[in-house]
N, C-alpha and C. Protein backbone atom coordinates (compact mmCIF):
# COMPACT_ATOMS: atom_id res chain seq x y z
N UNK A 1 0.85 -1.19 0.00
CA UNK A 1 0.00 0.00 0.00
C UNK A 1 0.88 1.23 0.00
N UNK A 2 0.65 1.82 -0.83
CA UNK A 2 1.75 3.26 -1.14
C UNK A 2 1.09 4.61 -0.06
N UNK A 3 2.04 5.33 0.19
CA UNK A 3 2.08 6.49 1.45
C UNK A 3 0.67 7.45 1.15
N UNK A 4 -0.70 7.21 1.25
CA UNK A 4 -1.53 7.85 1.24
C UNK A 4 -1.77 9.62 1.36
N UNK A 5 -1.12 9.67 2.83
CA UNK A 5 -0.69 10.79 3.69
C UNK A 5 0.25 11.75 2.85
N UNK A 6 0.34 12.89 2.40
CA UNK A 6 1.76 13.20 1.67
C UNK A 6 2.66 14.04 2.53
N UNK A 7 1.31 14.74 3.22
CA UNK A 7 1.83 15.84 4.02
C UNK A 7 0.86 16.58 4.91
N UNK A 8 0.85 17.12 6.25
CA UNK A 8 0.27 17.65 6.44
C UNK A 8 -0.01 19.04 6.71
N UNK A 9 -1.35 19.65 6.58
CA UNK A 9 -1.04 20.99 6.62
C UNK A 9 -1.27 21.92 8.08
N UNK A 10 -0.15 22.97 7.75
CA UNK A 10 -0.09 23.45 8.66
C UNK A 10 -0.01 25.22 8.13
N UNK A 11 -1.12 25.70 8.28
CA UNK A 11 -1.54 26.86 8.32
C UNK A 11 -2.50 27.47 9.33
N UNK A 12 -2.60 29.08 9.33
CA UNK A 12 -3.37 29.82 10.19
C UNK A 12 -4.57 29.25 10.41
N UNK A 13 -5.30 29.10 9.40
CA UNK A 13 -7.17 28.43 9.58
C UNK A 13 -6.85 26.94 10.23
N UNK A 14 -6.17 25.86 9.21
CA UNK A 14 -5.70 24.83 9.90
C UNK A 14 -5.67 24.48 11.60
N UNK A 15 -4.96 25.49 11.68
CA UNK A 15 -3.92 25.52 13.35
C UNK A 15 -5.42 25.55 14.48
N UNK A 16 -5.47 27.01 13.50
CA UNK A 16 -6.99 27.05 15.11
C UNK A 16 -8.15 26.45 14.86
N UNK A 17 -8.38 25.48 14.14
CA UNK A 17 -8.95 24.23 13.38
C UNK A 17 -9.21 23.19 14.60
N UNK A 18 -7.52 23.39 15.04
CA UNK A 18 -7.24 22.25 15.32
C UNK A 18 -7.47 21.66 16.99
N UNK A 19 -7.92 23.21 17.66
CA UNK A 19 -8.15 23.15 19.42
C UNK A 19 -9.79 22.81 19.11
N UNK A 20 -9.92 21.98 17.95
CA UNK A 20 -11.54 21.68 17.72
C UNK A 20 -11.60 20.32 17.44
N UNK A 21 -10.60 19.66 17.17
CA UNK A 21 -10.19 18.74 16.76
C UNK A 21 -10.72 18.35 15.29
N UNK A 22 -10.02 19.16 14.09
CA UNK A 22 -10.24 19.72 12.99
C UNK A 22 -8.71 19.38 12.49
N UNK A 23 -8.48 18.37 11.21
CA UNK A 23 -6.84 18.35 11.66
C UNK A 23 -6.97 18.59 9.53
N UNK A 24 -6.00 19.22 8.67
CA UNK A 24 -5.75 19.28 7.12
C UNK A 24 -4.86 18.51 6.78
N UNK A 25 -4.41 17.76 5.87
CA UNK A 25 -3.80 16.77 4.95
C UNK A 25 -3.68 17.05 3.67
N UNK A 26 -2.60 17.18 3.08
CA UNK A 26 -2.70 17.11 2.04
C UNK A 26 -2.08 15.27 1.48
N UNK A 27 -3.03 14.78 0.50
CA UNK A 27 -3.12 13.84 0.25
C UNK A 27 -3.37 13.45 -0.97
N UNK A 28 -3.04 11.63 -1.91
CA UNK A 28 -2.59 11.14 -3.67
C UNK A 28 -3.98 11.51 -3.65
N UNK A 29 -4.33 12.10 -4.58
CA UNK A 29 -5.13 12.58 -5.61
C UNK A 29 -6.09 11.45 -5.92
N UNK A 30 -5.94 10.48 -6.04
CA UNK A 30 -6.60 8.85 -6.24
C UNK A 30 -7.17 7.97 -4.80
N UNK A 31 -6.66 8.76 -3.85
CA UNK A 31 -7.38 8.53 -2.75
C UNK A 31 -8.72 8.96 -2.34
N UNK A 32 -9.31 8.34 -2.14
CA UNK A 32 -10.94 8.24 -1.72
C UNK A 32 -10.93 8.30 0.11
N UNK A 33 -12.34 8.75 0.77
CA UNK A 33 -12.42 8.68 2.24
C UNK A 33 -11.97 7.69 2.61
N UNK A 34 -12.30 6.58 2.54
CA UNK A 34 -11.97 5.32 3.26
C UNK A 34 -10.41 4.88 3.65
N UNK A 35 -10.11 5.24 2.42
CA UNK A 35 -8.66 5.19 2.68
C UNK A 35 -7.80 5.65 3.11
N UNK A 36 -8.25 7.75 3.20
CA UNK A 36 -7.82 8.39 4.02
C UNK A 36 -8.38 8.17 5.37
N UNK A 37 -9.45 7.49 5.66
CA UNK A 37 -9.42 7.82 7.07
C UNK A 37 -8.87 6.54 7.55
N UNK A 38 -9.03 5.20 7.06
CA UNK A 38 -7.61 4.04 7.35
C UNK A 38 -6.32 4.35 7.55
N UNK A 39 -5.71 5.62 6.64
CA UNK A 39 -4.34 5.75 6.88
C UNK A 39 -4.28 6.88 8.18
N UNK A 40 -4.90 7.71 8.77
CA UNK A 40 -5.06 8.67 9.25
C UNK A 40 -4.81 7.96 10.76
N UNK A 41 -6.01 6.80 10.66
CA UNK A 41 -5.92 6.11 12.00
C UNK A 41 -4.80 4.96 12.06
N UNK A 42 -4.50 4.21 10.91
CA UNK A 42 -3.31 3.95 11.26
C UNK A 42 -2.06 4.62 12.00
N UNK A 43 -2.32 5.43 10.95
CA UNK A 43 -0.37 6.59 11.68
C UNK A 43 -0.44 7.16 12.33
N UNK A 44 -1.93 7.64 13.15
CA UNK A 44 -1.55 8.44 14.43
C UNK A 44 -2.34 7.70 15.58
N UNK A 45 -3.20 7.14 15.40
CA UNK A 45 -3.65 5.87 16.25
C UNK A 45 -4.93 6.80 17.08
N UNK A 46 -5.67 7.29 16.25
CA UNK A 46 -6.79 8.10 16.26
C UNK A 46 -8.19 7.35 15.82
N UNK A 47 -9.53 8.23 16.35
CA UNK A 47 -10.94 7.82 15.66
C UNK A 47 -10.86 8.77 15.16
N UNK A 48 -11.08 8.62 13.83
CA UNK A 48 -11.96 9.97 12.76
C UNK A 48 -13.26 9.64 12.59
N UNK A 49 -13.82 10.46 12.50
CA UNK A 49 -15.30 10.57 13.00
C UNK A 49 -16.01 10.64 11.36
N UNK A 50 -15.41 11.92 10.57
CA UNK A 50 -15.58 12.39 9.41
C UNK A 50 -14.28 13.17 8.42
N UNK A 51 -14.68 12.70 6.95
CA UNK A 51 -13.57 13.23 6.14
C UNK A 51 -14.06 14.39 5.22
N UNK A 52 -13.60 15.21 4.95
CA UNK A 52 -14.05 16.11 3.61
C UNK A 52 -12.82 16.28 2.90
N UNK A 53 -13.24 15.92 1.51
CA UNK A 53 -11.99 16.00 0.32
C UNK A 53 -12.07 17.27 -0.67
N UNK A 54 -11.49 17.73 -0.98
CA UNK A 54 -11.52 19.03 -2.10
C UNK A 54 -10.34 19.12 -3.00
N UNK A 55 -10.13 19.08 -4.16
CA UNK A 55 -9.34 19.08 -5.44
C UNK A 55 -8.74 20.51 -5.53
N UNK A 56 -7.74 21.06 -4.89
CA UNK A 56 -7.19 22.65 -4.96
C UNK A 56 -6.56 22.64 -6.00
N UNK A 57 -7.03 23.49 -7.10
CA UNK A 57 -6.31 23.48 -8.45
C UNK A 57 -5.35 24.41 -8.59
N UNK A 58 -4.53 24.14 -9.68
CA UNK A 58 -3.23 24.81 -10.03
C UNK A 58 -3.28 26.32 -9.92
N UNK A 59 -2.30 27.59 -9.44
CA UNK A 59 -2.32 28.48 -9.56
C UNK A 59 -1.71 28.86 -11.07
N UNK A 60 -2.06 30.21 -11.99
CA UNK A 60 -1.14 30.33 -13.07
C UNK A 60 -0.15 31.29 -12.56
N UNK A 61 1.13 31.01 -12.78
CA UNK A 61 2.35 31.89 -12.34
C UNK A 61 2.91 32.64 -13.58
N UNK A 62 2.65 34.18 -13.90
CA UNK A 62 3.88 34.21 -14.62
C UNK A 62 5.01 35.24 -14.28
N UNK A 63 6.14 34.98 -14.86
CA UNK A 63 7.47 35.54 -14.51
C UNK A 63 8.09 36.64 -15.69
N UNK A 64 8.36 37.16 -15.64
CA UNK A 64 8.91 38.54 -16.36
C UNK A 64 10.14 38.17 -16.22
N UNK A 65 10.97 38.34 -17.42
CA UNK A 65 12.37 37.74 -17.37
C UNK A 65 13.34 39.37 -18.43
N UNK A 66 14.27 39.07 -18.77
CA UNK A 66 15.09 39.85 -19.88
C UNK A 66 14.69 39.65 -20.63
N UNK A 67 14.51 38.13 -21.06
CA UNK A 67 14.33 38.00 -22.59
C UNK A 67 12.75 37.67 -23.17
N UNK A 68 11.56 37.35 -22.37
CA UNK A 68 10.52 36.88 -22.48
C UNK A 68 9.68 36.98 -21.44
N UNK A 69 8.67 37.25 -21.64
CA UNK A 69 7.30 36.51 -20.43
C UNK A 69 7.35 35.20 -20.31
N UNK A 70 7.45 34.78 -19.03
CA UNK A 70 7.38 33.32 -18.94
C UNK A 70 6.06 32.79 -18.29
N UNK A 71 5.19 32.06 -18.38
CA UNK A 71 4.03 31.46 -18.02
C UNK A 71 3.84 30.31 -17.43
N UNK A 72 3.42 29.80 -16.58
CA UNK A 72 2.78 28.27 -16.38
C UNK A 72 2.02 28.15 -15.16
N UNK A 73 2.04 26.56 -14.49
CA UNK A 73 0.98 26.94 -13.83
C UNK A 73 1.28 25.48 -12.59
N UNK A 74 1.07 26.18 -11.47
CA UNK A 74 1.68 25.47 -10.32
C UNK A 74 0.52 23.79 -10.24
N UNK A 75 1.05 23.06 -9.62
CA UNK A 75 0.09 21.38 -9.56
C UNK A 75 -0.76 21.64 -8.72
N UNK A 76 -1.81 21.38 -9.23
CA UNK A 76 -2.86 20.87 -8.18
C UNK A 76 -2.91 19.57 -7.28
N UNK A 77 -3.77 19.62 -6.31
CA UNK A 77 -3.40 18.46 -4.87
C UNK A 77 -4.55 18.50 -4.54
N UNK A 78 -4.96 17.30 -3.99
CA UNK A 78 -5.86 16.79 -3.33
C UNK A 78 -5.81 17.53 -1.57
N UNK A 79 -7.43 17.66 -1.16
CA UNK A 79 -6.71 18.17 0.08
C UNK A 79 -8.06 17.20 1.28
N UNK A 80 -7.41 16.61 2.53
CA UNK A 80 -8.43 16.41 3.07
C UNK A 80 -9.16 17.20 4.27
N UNK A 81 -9.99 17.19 4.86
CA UNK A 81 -10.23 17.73 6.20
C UNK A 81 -10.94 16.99 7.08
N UNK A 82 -10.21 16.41 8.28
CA UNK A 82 -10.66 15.46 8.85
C UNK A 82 -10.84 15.60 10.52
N UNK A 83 -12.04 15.22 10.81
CA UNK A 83 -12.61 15.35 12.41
C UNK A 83 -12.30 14.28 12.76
N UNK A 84 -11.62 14.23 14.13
CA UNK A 84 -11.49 12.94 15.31
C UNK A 84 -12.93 13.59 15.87
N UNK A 85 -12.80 11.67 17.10
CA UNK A 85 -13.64 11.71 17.82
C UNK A 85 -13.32 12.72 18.84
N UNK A 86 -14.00 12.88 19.83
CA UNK A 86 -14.16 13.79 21.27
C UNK A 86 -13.05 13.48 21.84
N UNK A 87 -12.21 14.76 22.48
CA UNK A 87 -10.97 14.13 23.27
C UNK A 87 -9.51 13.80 22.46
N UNK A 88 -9.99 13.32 21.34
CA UNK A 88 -8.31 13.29 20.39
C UNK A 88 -7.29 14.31 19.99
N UNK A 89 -6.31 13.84 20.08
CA UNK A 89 -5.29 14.65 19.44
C UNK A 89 -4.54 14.46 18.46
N UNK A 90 -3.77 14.76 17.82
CA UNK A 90 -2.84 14.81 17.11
C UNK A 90 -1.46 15.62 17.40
N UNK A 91 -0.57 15.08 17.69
CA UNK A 91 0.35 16.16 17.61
C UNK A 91 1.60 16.05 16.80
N UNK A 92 1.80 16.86 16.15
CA UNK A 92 2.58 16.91 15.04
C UNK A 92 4.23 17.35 15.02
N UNK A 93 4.07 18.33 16.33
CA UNK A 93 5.64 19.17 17.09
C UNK A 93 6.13 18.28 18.09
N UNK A 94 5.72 17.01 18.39
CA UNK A 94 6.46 16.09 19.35
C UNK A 94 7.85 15.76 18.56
N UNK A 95 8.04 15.07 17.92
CA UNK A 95 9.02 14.64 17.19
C UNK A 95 10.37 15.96 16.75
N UNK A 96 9.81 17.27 16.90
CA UNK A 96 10.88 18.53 16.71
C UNK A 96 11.66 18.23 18.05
């Protein structure tokens, strides 16, 4: 079974998300709930209660150079948002 989990997120909305027990993931694109919430409780040894998935699409970037305008456009990622049960944690700064 390949690394579901890719990364997790850690931003402002995220953070104070999270004294709610509200935790973000970014996660393979081909992953479905079930599987995120199997890997979720595998690796942190949690109940998730509920998942929400959302497809964050590519930003377009362009760059102004000497010789040309340059254009393209950053990857899109899967993103999850996932509730534990009552009482859970996660903690992510143990290991620093």
């Amino acid at each position: 079974m390949k690394n579901i989990l890719i990364q997790p997120l850690v931003t402002e909305k995220i953070t104070a998300l999270n004294e709610k027990g509200i935790y973000g993931f970014i996660v393979e694109k081909n992953a479905n709930k079930i599987q995120i919430r199997l890997a979720v409780e595998k690796t942190y040894g949690v109940n998730v209660e509920e998942v929400k998935t959302m497809i964050v699409g590519g930003k377009t970037k362009t760059r102004y150079t000497a010789n040309a305008i340059v254009s393209g456009k950053t990857s899109s990622y899967k993103k999850a948002i996932v509730t534990l049960a009552d009482g859970e944690i996660i903690d992510f700064y143990s290991g620093i």
